[in-house]
Structures are given as structure tokens and as C-alpha cells.
PDB file of N, CA and C in Angstrom:
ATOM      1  N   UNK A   1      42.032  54.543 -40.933  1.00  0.00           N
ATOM      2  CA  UNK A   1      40.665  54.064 -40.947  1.00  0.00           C
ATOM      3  C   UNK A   1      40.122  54.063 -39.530  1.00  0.00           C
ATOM      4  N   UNK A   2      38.913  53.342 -39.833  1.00  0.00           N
ATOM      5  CA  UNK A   2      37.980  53.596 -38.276  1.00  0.00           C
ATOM      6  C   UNK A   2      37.840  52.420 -37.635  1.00  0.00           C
ATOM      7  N   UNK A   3      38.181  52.461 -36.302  1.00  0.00           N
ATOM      8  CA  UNK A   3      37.729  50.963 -35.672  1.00  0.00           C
ATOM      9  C   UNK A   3      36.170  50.486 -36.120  1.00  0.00           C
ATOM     10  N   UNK A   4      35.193  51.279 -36.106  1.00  0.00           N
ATOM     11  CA  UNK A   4      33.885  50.502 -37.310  1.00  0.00           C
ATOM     12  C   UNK A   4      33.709  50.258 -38.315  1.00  0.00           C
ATOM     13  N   UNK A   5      34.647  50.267 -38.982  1.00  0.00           N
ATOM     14  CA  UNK A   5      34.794  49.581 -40.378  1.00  0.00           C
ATOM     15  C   UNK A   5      35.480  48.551 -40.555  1.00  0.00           C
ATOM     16  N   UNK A   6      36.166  48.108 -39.421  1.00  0.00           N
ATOM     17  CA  UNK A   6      37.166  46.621 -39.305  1.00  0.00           C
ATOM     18  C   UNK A   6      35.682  45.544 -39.537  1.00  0.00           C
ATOM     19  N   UNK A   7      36.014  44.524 -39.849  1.00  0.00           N
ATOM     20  CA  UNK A   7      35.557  42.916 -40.448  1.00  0.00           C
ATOM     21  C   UNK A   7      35.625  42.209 -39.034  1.00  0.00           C
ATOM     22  N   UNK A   8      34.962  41.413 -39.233  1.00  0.00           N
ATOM     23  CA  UNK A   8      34.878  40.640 -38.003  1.00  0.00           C
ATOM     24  C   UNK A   8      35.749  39.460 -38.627  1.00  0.00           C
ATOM     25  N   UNK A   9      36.826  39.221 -37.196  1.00  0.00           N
ATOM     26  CA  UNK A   9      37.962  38.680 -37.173  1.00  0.00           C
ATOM     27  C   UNK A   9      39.051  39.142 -37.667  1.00  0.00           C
ATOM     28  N   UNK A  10      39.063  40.288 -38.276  1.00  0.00           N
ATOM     29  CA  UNK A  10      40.305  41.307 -38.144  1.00  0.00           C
ATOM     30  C   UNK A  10      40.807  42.043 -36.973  1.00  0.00           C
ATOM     31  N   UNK A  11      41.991  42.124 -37.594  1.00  0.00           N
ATOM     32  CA  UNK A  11      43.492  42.190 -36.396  1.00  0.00           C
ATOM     33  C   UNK A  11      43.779  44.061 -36.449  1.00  0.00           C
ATOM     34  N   UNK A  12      43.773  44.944 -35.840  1.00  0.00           N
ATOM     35  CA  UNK A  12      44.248  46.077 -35.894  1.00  0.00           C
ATOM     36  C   UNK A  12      45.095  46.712 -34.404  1.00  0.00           C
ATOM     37  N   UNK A  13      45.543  47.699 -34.449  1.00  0.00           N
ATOM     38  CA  UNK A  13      46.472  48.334 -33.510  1.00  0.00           C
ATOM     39  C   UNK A  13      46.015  49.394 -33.617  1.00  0.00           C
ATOM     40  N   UNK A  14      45.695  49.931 -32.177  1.00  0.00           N
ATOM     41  CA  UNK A  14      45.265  51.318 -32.450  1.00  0.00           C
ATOM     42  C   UNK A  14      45.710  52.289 -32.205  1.00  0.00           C
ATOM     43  N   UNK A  15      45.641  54.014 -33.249  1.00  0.00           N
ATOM     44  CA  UNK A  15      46.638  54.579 -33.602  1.00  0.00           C
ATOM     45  C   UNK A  15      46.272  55.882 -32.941  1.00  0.00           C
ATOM     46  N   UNK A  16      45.120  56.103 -32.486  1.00  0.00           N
ATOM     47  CA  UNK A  16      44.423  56.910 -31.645  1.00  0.00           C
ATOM     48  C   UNK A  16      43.301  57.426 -31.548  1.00  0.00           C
ATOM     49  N   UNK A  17      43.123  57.824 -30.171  1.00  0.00           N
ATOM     50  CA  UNK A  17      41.393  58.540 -29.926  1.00  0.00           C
ATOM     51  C   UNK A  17      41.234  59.673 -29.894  1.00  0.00           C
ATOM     52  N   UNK A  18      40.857  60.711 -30.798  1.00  0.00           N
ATOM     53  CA  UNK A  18      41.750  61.859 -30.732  1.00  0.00           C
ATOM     54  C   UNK A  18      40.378  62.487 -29.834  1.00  0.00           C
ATOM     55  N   UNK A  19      40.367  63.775 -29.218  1.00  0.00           N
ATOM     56  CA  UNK A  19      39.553  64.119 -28.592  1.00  0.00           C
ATOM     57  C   UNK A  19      39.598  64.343 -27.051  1.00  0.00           C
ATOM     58  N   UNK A  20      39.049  65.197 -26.435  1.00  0.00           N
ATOM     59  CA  UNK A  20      39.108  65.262 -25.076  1.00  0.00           C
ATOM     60  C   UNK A  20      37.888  65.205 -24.340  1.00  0.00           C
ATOM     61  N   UNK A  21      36.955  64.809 -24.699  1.00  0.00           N
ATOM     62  CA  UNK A  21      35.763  64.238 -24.360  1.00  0.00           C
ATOM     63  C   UNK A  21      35.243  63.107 -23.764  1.00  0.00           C
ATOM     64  N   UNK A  22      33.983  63.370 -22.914  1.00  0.00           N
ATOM     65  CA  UNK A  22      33.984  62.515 -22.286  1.00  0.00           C
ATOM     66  C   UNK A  22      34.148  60.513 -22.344  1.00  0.00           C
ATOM     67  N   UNK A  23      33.768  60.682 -23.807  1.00  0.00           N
ATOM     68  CA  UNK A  23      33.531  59.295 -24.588  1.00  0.00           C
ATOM     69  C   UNK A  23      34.878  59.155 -24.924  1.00  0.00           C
ATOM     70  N   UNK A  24      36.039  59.939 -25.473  1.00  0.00           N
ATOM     71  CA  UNK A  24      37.348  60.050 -26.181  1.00  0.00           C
ATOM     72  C   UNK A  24      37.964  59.091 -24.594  1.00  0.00           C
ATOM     73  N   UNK A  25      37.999  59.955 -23.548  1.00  0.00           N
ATOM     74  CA  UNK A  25      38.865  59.502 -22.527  1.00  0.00           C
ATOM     75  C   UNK A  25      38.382  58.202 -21.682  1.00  0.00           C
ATOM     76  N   UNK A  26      36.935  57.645 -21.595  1.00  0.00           N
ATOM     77  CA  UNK A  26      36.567  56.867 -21.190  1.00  0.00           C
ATOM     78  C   UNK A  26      37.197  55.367 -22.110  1.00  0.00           C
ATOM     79  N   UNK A  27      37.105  55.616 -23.457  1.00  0.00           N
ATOM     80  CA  UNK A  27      37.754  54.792 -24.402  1.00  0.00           C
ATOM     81  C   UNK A  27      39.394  54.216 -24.062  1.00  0.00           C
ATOM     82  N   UNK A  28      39.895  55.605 -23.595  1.00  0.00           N
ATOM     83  CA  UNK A  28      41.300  55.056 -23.184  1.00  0.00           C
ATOM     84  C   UNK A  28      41.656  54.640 -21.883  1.00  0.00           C
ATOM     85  N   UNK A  29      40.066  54.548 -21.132  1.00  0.00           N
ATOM     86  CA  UNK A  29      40.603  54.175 -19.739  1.00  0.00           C
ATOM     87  C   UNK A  29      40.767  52.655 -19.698  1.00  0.00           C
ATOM     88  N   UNK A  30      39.588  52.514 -20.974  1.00  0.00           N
ATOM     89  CA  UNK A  30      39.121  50.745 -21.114  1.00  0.00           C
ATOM     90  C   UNK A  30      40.184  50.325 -21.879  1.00  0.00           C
ATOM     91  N   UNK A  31      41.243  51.109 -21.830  1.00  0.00           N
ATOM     92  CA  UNK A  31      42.707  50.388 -22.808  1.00  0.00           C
ATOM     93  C   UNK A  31      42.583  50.580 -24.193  1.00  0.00           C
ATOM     94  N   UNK A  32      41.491  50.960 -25.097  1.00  0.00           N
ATOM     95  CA  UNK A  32      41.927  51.724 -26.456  1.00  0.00           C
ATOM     96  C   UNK A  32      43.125  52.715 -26.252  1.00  0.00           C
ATOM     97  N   UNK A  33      44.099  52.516 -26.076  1.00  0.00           N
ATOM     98  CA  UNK A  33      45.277  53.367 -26.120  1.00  0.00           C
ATOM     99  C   UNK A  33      46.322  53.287 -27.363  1.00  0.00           C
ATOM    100  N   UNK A  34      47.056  54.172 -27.787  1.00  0.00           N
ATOM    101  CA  UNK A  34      48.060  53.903 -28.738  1.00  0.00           C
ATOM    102  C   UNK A  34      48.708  52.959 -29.193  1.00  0.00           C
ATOM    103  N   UNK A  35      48.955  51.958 -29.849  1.00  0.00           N
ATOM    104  CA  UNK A  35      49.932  51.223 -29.855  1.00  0.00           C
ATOM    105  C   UNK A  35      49.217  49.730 -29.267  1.00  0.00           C
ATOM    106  N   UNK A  36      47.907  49.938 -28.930  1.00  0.00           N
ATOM    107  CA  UNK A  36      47.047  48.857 -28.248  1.00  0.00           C
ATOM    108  C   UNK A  36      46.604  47.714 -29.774  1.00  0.00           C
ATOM    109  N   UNK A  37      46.576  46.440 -29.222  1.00  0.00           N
ATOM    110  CA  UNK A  37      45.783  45.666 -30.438  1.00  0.00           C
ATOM    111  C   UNK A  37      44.802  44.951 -29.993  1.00  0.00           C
ATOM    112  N   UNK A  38      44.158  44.815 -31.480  1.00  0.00           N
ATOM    113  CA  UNK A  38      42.992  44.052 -30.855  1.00  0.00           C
ATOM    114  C   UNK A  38      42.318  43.539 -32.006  1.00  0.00           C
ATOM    115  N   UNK A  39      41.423  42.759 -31.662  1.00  0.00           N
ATOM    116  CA  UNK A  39      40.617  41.808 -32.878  1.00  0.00           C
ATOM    117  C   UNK A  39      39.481  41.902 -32.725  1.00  0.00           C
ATOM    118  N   UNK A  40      38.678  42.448 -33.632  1.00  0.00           N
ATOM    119  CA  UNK A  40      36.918  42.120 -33.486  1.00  0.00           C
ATOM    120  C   UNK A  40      36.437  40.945 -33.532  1.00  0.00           C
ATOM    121  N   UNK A  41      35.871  40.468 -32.339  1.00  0.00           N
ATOM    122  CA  UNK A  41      35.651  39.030 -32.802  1.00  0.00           C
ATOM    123  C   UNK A  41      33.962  38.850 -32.494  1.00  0.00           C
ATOM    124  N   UNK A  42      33.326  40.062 -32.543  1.00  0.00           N
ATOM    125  CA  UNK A  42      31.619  39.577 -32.787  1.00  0.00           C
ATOM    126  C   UNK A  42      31.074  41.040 -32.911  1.00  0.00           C
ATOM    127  N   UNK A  43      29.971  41.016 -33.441  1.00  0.00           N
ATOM    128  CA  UNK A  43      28.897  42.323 -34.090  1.00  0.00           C
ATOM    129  C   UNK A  43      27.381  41.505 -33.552  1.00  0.00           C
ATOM    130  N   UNK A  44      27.377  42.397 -32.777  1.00  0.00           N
ATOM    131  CA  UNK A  44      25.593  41.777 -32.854  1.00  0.00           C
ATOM    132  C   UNK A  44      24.656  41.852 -34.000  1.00  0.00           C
ATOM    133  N   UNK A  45      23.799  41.234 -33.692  1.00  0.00           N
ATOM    134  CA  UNK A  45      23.089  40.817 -34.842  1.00  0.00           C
ATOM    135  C   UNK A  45      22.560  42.186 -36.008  1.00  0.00           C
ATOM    136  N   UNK A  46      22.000  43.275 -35.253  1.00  0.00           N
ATOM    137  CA  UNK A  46      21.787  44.415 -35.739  1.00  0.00           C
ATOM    138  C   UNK A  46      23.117  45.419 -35.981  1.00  0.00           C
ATOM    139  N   UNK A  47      24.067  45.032 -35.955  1.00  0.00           N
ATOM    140  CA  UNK A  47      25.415  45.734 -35.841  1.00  0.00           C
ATOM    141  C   UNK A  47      25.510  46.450 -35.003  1.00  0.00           C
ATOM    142  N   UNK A  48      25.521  46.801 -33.904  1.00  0.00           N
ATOM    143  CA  UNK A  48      25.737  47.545 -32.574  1.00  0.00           C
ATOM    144  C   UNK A  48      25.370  46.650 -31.561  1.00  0.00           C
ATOM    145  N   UNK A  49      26.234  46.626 -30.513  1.00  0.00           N
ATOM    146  CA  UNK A  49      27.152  46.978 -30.128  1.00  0.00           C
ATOM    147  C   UNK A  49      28.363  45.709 -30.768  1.00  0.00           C
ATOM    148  N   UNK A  50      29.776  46.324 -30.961  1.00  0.00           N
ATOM    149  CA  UNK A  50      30.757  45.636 -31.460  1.00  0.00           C
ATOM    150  C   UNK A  50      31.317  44.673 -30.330  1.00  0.00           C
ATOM    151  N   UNK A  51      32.268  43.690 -30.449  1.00  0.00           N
ATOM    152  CA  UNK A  51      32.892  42.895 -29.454  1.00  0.00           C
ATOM    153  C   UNK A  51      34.199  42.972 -29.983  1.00  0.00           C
ATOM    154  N   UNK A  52      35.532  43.395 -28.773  1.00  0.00           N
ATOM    155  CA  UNK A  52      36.409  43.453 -29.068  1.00  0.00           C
ATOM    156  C   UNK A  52      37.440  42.562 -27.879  1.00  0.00           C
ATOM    157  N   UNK A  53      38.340  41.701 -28.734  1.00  0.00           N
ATOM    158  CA  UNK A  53      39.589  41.198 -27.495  1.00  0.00           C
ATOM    159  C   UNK A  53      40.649  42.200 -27.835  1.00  0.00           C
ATOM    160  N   UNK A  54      40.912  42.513 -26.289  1.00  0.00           N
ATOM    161  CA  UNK A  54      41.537  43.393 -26.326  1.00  0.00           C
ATOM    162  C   UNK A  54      43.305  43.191 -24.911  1.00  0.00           C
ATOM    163  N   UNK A  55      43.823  43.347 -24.528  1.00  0.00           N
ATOM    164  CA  UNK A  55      45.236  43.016 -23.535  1.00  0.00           C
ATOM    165  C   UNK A  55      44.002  42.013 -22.689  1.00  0.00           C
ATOM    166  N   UNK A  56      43.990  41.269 -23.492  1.00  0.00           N
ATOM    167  CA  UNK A  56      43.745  40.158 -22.534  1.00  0.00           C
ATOM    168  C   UNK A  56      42.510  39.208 -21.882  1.00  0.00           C
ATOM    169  N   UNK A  57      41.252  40.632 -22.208  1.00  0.00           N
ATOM    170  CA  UNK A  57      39.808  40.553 -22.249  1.00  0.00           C
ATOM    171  C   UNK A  57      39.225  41.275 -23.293  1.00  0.00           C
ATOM    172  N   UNK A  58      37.926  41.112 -22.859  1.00  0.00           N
ATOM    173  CA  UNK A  58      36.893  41.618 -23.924  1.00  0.00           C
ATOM    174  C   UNK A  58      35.923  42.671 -23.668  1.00  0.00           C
ATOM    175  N   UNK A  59      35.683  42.996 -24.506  1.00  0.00           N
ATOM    176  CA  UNK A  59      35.563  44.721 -24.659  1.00  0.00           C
ATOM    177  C   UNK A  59      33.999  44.694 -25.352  1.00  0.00           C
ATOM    178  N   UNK A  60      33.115  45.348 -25.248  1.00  0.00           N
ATOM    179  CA  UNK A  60      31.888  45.974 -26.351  1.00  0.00           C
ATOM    180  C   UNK A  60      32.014  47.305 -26.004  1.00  0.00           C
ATOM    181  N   UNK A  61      31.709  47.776 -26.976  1.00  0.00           N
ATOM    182  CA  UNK A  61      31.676  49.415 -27.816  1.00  0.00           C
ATOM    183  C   UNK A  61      30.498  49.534 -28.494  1.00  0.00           C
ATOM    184  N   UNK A  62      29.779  50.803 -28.571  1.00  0.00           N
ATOM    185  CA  UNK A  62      28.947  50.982 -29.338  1.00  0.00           C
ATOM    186  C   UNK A  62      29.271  51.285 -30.912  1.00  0.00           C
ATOM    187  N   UNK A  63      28.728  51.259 -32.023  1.00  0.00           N
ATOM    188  CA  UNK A  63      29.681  51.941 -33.129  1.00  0.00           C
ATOM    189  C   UNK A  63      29.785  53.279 -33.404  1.00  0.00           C
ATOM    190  N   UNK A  64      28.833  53.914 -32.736  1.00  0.00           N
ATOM    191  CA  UNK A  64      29.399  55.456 -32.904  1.00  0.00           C
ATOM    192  C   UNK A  64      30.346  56.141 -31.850  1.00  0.00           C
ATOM    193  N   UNK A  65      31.196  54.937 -30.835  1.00  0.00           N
ATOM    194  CA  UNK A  65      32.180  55.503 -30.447  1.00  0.00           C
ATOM    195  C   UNK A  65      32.773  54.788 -31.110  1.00  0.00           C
ATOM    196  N   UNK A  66      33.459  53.749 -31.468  1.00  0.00           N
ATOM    197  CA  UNK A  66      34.339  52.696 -32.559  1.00  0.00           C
ATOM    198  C   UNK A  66      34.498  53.797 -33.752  1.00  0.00           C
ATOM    199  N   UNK A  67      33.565  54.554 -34.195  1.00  0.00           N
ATOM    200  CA  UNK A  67      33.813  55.787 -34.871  1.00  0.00           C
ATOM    201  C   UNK A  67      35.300  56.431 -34.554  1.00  0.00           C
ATOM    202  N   UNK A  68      35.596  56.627 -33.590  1.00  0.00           N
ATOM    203  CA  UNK A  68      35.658  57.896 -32.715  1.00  0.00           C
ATOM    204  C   UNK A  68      37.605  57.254 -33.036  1.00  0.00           C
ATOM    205  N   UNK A  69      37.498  55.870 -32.729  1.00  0.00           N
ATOM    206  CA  UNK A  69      39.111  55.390 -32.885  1.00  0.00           C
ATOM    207  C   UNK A  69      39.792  55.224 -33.981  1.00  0.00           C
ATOM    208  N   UNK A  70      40.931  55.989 -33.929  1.00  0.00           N
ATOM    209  CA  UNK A  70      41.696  55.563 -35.626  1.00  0.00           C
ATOM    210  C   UNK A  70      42.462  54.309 -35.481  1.00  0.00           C
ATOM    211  N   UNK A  71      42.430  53.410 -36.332  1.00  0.00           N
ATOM    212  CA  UNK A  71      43.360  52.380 -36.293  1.00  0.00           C
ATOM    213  C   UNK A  71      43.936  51.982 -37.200  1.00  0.00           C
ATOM    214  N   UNK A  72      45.048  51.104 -37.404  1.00  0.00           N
ATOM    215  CA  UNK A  72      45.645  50.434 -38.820  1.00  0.00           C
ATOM    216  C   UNK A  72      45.432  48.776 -38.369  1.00  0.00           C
ATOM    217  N   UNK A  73      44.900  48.392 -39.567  1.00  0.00           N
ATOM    218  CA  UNK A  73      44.955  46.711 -39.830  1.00  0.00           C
ATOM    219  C   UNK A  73      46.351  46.308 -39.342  1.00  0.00           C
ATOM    220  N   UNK A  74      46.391  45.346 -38.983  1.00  0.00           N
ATOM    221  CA  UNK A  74      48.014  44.301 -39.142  1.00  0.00           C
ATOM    222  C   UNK A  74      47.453  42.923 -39.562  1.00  0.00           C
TER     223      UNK A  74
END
């Protein structure tokens, strides 16, 4: 599944960003990396941009890169 389709306050690990693009690699600089977890813990009001905790801090993403990440629930 897609990191934009996670629920707010769900738990996932992410399984990858596939792509070599500029948005793909910027994603993994901000620590979306393999094996990374994280919890959505806010959606703005219009649904974009997402809020994510992520190793330690917090993260926003737009959702058409949250698109872009595959992840599995835990």
C-alpha cells in the first residue's frame, strides 16, 4: 500500500521509494528509508499536507509524494 492511504494514527514501516527522481531521493534524505517507521499523526484540514513522526521528529509531506512511498501497516 501507499503511505497516503494510512489513517491518522496508524503505525507503518516503510518498504520503499522506488524511483530515481528528484522527489524519490529527496524523500530518502528526510529518512523515508527502508525498514524506517513511522506514524501519521495529523492531516490538515483539507488533506494535504500530511504529518508524520518519524526516528525521532516530525516530518510533513505533501500527498502526492506520500503517493510515491510503499509501506506495510504494523
Amino acid at each position: 500500500m501507499r503511505l497516503a492511504e494510512l489513517k491518522l494514527g496508524e503505525r507503518a514501516q516503510v518498504l520503499a521509494v522506488p524511483g530515481a527522481d528528484e522527489v524519490s531521493v529527496r524523500l530518502l534524505e528526510m529518512g523515508l528509508t527502508p525498514g524506517a517507521s513511522l506514524e501519521l499523526i495529523g492531516i490538515a484540514p483539507l488533506g494535504d499536507p500530511l504529518e508524520l513522526e518519524l526516528r525521532g521528529y516530525r516530518l510533513s509531506i505533501r500527498k502526492r509524494e506520500a503517493e510515491l512511498v510503499e509501506i506495510q501497516r504494523i
